[in-house]
Protein backbone atom coordinates (compact mmCIF):
# COMPACT_ATOMS: atom_id res chain seq x y z
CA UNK A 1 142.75 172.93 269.75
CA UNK A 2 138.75 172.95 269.12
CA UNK A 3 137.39 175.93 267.59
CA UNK A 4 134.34 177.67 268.50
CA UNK A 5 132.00 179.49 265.37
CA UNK A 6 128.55 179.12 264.60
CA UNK A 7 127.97 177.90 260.61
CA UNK A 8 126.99 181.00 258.30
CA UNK A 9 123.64 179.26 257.91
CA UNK A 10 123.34 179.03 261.75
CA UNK A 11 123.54 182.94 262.03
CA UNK A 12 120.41 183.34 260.07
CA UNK A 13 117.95 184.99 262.66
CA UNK A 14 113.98 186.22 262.75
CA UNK A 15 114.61 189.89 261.85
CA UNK A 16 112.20 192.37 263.40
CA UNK A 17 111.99 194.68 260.29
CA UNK A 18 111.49 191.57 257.64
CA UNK A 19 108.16 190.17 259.66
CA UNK A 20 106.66 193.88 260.03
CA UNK A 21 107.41 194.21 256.28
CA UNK A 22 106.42 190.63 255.68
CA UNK A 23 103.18 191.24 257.71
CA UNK A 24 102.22 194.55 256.11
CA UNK A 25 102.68 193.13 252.67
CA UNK A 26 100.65 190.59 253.32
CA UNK A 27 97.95 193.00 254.93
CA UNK A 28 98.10 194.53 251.33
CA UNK A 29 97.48 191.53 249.91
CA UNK A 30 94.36 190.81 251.39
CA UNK A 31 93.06 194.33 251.01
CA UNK A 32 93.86 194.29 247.08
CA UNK A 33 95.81 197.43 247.19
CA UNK A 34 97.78 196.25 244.30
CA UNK A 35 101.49 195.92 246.06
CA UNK A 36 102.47 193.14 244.28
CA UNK A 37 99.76 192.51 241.41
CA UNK A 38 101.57 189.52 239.04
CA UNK A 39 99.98 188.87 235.78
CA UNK A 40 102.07 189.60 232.82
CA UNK A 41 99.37 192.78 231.41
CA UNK A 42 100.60 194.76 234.75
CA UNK A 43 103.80 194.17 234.48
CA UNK A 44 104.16 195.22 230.60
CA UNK A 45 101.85 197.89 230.68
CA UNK A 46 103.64 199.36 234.04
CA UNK A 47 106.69 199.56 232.41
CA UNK A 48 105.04 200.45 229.27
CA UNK A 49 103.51 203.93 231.31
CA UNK A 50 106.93 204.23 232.96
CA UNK A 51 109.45 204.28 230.05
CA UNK A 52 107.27 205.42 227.50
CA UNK A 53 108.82 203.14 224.87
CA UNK A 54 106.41 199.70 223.32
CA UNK A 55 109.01 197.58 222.23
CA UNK A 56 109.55 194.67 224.00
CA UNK A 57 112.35 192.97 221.95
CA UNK A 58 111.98 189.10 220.88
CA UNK A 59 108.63 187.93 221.81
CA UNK A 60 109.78 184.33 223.42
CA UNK A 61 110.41 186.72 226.47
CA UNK A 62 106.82 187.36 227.14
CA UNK A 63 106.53 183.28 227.04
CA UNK A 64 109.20 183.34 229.46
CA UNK A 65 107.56 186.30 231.25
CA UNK A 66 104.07 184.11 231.38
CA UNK A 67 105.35 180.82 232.81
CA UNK A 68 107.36 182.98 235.70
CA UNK A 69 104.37 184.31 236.65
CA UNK A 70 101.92 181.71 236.53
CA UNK A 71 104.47 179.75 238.85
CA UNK A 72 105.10 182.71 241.42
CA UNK A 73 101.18 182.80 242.05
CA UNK A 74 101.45 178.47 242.31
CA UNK A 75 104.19 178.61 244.98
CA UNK A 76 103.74 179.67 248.92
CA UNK A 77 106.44 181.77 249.54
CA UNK A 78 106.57 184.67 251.66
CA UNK A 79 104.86 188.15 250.60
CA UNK A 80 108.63 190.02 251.00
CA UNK A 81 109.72 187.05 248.39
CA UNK A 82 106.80 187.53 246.05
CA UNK A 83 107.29 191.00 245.99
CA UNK A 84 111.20 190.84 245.70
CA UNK A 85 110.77 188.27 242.14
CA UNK A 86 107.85 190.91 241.29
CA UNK A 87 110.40 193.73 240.94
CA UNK A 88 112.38 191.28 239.16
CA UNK A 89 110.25 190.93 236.78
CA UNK A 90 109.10 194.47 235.96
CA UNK A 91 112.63 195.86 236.27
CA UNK A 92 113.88 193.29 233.32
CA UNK A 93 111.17 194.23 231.81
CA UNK A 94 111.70 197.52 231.72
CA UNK A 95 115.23 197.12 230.81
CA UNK A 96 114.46 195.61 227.94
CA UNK A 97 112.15 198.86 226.70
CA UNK A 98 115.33 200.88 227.38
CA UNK A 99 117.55 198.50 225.61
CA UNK A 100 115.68 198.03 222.51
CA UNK A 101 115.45 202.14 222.63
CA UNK A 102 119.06 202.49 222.80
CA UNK A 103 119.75 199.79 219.82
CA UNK A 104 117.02 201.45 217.68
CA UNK A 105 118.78 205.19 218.68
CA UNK A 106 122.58 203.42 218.00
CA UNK A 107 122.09 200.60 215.30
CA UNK A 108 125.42 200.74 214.51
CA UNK A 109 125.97 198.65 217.66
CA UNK A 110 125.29 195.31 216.40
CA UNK A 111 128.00 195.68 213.69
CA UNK A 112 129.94 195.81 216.25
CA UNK A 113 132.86 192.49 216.78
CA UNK A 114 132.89 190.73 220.29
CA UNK A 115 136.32 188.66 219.33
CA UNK A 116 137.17 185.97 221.23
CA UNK A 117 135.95 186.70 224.69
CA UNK A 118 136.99 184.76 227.90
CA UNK A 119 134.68 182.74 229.45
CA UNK A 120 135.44 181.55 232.33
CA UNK A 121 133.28 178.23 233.64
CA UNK A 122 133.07 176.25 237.00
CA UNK A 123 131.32 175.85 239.68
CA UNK A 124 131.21 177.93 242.63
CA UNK A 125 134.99 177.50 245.18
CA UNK A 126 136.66 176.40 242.35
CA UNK A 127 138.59 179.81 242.19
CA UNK A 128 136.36 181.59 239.09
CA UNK A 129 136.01 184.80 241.13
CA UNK A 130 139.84 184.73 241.71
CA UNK A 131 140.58 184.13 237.87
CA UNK A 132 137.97 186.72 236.33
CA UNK A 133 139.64 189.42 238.81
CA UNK A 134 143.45 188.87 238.13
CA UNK A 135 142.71 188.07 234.27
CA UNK A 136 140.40 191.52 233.51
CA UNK A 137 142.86 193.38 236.05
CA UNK A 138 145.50 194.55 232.64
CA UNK A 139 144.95 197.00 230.46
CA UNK A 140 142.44 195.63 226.74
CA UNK A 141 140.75 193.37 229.48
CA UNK A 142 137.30 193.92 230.71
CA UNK A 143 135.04 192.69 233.38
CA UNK A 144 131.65 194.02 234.18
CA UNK A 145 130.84 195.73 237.55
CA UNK A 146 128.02 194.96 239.07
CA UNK A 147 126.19 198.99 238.29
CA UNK A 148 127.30 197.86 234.91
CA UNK A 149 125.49 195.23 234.87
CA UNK A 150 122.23 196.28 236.67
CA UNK A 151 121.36 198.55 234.66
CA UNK A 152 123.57 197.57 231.22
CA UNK A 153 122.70 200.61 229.47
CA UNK A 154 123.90 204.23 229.59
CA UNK A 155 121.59 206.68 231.89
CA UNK A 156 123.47 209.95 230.61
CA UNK A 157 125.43 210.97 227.88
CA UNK A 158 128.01 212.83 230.12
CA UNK A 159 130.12 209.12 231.62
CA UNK A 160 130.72 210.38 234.83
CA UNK A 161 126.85 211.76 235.43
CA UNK A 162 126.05 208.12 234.02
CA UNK A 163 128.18 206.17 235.98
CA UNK A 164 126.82 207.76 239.43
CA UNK A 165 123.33 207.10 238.48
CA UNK A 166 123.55 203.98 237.76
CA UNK A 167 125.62 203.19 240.80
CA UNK A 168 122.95 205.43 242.54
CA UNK A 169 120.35 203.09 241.64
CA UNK A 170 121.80 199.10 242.23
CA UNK A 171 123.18 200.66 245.55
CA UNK A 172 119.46 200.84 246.99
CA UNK A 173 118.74 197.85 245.77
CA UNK A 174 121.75 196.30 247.19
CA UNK A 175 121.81 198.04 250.77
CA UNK A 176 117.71 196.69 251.16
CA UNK A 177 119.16 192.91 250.27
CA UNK A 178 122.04 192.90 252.50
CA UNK A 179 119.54 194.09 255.45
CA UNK A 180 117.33 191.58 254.91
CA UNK A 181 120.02 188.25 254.42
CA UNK A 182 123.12 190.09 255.66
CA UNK A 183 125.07 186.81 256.03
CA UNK A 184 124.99 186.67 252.14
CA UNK A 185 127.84 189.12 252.38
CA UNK A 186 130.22 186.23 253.93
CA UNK A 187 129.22 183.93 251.08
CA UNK A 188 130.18 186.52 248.27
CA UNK A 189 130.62 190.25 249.45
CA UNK A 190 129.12 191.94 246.80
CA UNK A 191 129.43 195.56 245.91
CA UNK A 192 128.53 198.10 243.51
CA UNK A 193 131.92 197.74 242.04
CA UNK A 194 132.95 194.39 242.59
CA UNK A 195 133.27 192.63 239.01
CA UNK A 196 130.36 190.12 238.89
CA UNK A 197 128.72 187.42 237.03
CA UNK A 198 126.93 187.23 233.55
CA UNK A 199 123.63 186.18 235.10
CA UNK A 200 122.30 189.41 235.91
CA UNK A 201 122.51 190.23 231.87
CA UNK A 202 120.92 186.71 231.08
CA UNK A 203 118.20 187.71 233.44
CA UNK A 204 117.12 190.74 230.94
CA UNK A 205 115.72 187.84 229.32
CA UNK A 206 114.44 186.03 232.29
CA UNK A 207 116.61 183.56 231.97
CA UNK A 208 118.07 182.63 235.51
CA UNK A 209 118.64 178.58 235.27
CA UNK A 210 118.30 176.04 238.39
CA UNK A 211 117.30 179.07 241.18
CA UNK A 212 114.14 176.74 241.79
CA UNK A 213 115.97 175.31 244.47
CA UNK A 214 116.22 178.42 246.49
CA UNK A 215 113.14 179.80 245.03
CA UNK A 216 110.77 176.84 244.82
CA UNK A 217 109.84 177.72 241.05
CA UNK A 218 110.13 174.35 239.76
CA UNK A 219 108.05 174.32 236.86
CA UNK A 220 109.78 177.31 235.41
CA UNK A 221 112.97 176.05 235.86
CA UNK A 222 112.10 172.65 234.38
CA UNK A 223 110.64 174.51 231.68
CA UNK A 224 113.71 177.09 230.90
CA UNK A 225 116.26 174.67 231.11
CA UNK A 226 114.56 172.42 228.02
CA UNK A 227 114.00 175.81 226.51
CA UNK A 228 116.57 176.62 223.44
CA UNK A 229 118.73 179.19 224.79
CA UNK A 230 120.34 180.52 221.57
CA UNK A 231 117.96 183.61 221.23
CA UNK A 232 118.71 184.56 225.21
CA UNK A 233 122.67 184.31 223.95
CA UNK A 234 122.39 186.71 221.25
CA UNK A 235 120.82 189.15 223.47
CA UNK A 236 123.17 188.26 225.80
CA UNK A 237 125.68 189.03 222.64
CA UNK A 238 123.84 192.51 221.76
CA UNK A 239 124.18 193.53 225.86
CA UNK A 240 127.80 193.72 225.59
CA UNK A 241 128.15 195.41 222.52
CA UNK A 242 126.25 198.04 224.22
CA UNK A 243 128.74 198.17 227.07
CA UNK A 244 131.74 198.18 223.69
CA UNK A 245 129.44 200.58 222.31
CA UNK A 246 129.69 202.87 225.32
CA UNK A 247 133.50 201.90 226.20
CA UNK A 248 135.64 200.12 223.90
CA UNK A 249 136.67 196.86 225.14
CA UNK A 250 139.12 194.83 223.50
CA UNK A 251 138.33 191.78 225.19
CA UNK A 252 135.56 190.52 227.65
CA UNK A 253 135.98 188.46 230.10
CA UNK A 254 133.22 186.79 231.15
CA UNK A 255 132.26 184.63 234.57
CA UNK A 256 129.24 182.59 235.27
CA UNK A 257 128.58 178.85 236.27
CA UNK A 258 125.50 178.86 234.06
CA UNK A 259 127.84 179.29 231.19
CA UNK A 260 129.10 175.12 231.78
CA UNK A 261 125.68 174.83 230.87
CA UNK A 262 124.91 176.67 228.30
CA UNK A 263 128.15 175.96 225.83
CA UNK A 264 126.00 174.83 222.82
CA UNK A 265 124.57 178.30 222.34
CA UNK A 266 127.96 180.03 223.64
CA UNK A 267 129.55 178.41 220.77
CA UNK A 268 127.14 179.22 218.15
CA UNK A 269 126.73 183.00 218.90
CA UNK A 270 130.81 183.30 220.05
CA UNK A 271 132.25 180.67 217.89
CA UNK A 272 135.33 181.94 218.89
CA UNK A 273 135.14 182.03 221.94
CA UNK A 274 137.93 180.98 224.83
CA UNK A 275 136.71 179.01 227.44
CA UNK A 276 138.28 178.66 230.44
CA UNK A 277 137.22 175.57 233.53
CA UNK A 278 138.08 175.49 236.39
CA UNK A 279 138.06 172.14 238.31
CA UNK A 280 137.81 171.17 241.94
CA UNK A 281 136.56 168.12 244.21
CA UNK A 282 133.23 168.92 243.47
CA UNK A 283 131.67 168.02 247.77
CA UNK A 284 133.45 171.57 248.17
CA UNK A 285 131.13 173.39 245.50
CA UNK A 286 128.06 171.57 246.27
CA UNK A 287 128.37 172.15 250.20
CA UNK A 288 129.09 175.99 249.64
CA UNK A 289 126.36 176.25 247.08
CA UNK A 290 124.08 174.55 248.74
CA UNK A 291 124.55 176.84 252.14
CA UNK A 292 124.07 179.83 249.57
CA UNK A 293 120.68 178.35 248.37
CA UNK A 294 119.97 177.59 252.14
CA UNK A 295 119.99 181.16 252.52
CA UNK A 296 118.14 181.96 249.57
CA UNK A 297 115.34 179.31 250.51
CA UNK A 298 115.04 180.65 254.17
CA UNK A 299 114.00 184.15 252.73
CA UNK A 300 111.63 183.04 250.26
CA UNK A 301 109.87 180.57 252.56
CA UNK A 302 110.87 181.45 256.23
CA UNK A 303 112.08 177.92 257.11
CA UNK A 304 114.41 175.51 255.58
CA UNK A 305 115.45 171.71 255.29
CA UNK A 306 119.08 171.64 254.61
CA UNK A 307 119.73 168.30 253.71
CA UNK A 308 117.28 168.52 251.07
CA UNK A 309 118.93 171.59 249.90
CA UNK A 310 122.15 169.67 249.56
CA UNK A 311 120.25 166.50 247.37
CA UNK A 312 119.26 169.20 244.96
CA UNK A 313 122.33 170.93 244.46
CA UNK A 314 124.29 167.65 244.66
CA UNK A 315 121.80 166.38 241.71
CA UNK A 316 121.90 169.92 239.73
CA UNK A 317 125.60 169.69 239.65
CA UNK A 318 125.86 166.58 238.46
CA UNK A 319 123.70 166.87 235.57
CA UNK A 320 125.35 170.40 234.74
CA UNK A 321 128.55 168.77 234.57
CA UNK A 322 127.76 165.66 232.79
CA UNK A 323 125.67 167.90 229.90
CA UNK A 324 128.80 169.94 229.40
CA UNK A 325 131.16 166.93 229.08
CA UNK A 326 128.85 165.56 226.62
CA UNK A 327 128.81 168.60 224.56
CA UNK A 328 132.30 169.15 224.84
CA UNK A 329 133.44 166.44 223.11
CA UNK A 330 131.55 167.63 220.21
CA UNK A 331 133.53 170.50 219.71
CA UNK A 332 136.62 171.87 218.86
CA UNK A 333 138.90 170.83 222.19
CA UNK A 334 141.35 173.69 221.18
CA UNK A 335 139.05 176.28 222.80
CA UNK A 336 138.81 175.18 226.23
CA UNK A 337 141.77 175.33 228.90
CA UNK A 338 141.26 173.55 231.90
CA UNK A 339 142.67 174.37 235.35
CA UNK A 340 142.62 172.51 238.34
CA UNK A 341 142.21 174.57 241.56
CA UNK A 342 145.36 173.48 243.30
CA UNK A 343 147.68 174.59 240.88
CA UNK A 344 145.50 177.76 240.37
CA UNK A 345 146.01 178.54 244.15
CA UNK A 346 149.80 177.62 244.10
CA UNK A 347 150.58 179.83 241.04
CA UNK A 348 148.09 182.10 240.31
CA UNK A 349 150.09 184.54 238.20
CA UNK A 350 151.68 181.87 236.10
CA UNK A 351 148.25 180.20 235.50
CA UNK A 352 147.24 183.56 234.26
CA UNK A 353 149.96 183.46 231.90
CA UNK A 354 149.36 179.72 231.03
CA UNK A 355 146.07 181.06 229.74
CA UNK A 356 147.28 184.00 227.99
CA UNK A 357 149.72 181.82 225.84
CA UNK A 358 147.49 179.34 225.33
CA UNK A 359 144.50 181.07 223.60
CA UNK A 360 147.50 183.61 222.38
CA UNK A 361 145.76 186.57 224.42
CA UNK A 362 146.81 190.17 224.22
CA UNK A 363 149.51 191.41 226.14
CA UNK A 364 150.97 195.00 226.29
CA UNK A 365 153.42 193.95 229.15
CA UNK A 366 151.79 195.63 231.87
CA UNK A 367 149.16 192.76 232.79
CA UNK A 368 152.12 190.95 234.60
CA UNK A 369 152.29 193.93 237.10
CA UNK A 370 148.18 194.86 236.82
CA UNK A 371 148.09 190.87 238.26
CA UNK A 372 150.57 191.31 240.94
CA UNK A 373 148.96 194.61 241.95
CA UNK A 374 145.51 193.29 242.63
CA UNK A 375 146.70 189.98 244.28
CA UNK A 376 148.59 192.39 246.69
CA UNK A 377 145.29 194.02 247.77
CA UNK A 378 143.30 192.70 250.92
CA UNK A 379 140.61 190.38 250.27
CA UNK A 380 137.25 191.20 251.57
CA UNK A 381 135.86 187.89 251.20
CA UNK A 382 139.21 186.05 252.62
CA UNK A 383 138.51 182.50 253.16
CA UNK A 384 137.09 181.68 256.72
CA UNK A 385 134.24 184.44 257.14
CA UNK A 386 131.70 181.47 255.11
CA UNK A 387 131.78 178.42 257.48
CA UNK A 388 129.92 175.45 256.76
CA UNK A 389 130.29 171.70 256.57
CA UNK A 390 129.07 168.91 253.88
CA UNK A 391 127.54 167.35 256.69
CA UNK A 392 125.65 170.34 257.25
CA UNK A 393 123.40 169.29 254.11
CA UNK A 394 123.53 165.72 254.35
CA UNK A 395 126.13 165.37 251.74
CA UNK A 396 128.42 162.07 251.98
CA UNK A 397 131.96 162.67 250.54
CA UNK A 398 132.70 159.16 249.31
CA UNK A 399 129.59 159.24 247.40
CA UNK A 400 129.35 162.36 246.06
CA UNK A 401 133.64 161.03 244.62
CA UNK A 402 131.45 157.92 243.42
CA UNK A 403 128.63 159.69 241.45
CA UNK A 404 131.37 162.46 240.34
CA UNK A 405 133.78 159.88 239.33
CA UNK A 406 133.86 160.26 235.36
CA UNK A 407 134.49 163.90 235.88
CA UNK A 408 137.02 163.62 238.38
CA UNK A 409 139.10 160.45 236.46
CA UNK A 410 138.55 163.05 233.32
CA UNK A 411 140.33 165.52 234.71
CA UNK A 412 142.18 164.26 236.99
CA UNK A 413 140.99 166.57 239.71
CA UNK A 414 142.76 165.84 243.35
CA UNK A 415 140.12 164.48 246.01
């Protein structure tokens, strides 16, 4: 029986409302009206004049802050995109102002423990989204939600007022994304409070690793990922003591693929931490990533060449995964638990208790039924609604096994 469905990539269409914004933008642009002005004085000095606060926090972010911009005004991308990484830029950097307020107003914060939080590592498909939601879902467990994380300090002192203006303001944000690449929603449906990933707090200090290939910034990316991360993981560190600070957590648990990258400084700042990898035939990360990053690379340049979309990913990956191997056997083995995505599928509640006995995790006895109560609820992003191929991206399954092999004979991951 054949099947007929367009590719999520395929759906991608010229939208009427991004070329009139696209064209007035770039109408402002040659008039010098100042839409999207990016050298680093504007962008401090705006946020400077909007929060009325002058401290900045460690100064490597204005490095950081420097070589971003010098790249965004190298790279021909279109005016929406310029303007989208432009209020990146000033809304980190007014983040940090606010931050560095709320520390100086509540110093007691950094005293305060992050014990052994969970982090859990893999690339994308490999069932990380699944294991952050079932393993934060009992009571002592936390996972961040995404208006946590957008804005990952408190607005008001009353929680409630708080928690609706923060929601108030990543909802905007989120609703003007969504119309402009709707079809990210069948890659990840994201939502104000859907539980998300650690990047958007490692972006307070700029640092958002290996998005050159849906972004184009090369240079900066070359340049942050030979950059020593330590000082972005303690702030990283001091972010969710805030979020302790302002609810007591008893223990985080944490999801991002640029953690398998970044387990050197992970270790240092949270040398106690539990780490947690998930493993799968890595032509089924690669292909989905790299249709993600197709997306991406269509709306900051207008056109895209998949199959060199799919060499970059294919090559990130690779080197990701062959850094973190490296540095793993240089530590202390007894803090990582690996889990292969077949037998995370088959059993998910058991795996969740594999991992709970393992690192010896809390448990008040109602996690068991917190698990069994989530994985009874409908899935939004079900499997299905994100259709692509490997072939899509010029990927060749045998040889992406070949140039994977080490990791996949290391852990014995099915292919």
């Amino acid at each position: 029986m054949s099947v007929d469905y367009e590719y999520t990539l395929s759906r991608t269409k010229e939208r009427l409302i991004v070329n009139i914004v696209n064209s007035l933008l770039k109408m402002g642009q040659k008039l010098d009206l100042g839409i999207y002005k990016l050298d680093r004085e504007t962008i401090l000095n705006n946020a400077i004049k909007i929060t009325g606060y002058k401290n900045f926090g460690n100064e490597k972010y204005i490095e950081v802050l420097d070589r971003l911009v010098d790249n965004i005004n190298k790279v021909d991308i279109t005016p929406l995109s310029k303007y989208f990484l432009n209020f990146i830029a000033r809304k980190t950097t007014m983040n940090r102002l606010y931050i560095e307020n709320y520390i100086e107003k509540h110093p007691e914060i950094e005293d305060i423990p992050i014990e052994s939080p969970v982090f859990i590592v893999g690339f994308p498909r490999t069932g990380t989204t699944l294991l952050q939601n079932v393993l934060s879902s009992g009571d002592g467990y936390r996972s961040l939600y995404l208006w946590e994380l957008a804005t990952p300090y408190p607005l008001h002192n009353d929680k409630k007022k708080d928690k609706k203006m923060r929601i108030a303001k990543i909802d905007m944000v989120l609703k003007m994304l969504k119309r402009a690449v709707p079809e990210m929603t069948s890659v990840h449906d994201v939502g104000v409070n859907t539980k998300e990933e650690c990047w958007i707090l490692l972006a307070n200090s700029l640092y958002i690793p290996h998005t050159d290939i849906g972004s184009g910034l090369i240079e900066w990316n070359d340049w942050l990922i030979k950059m020593d991360r330590t000082w972005v993981y303690k702030e990283y560190k001091r972010l969710l003591q805030i979020q302790a600070h302002n609810m007591p957590t008893e223990k985080f648990v944490l999801k991002c693929p640029s953690h398998l990258f970044n387990l050197k400084p992970i270790m240092k700042i949270f040398p106690d931490a539990c780490i947690v990898w998930t493993h799968r035939n890595p032509i089924n990360s690669i292909a989905s990533t790299s249709s993600l990053m197709s997306l991406a690379r269509k709306f900051f340049f207008g056109y895209v060449n998949q199959k060199q979309v799919g060499e970059m990913v294919k090559n990130c990956f690779y080197s990701i995964v062959m850094e973190a191997m490296k540095l793993r056997g240089k530590t202390n083995n007894n803090q990582f638990y690996d889990i292969n995505f077949e037998i995370l599928q088959k059993n998910i509640s058991q795996s969740v208790k594999n991992i709970r006995n393992y690192f010896e995790l809390p448990h008040n006895g109602t996690h068991d039924k917190a698990v069994q109560d989530f994985l009874n609820m409908p899935r939004k992003d079900k499997p299905g609604k994100h259709r692509y191929t490997p072939e899509q991206f010029g990927l060749d399954k045998d040889e992406v096994i070949n140039k994977f092999g080490k990791y996949i004979d290391k852990f014995n991951i099915k292919v």
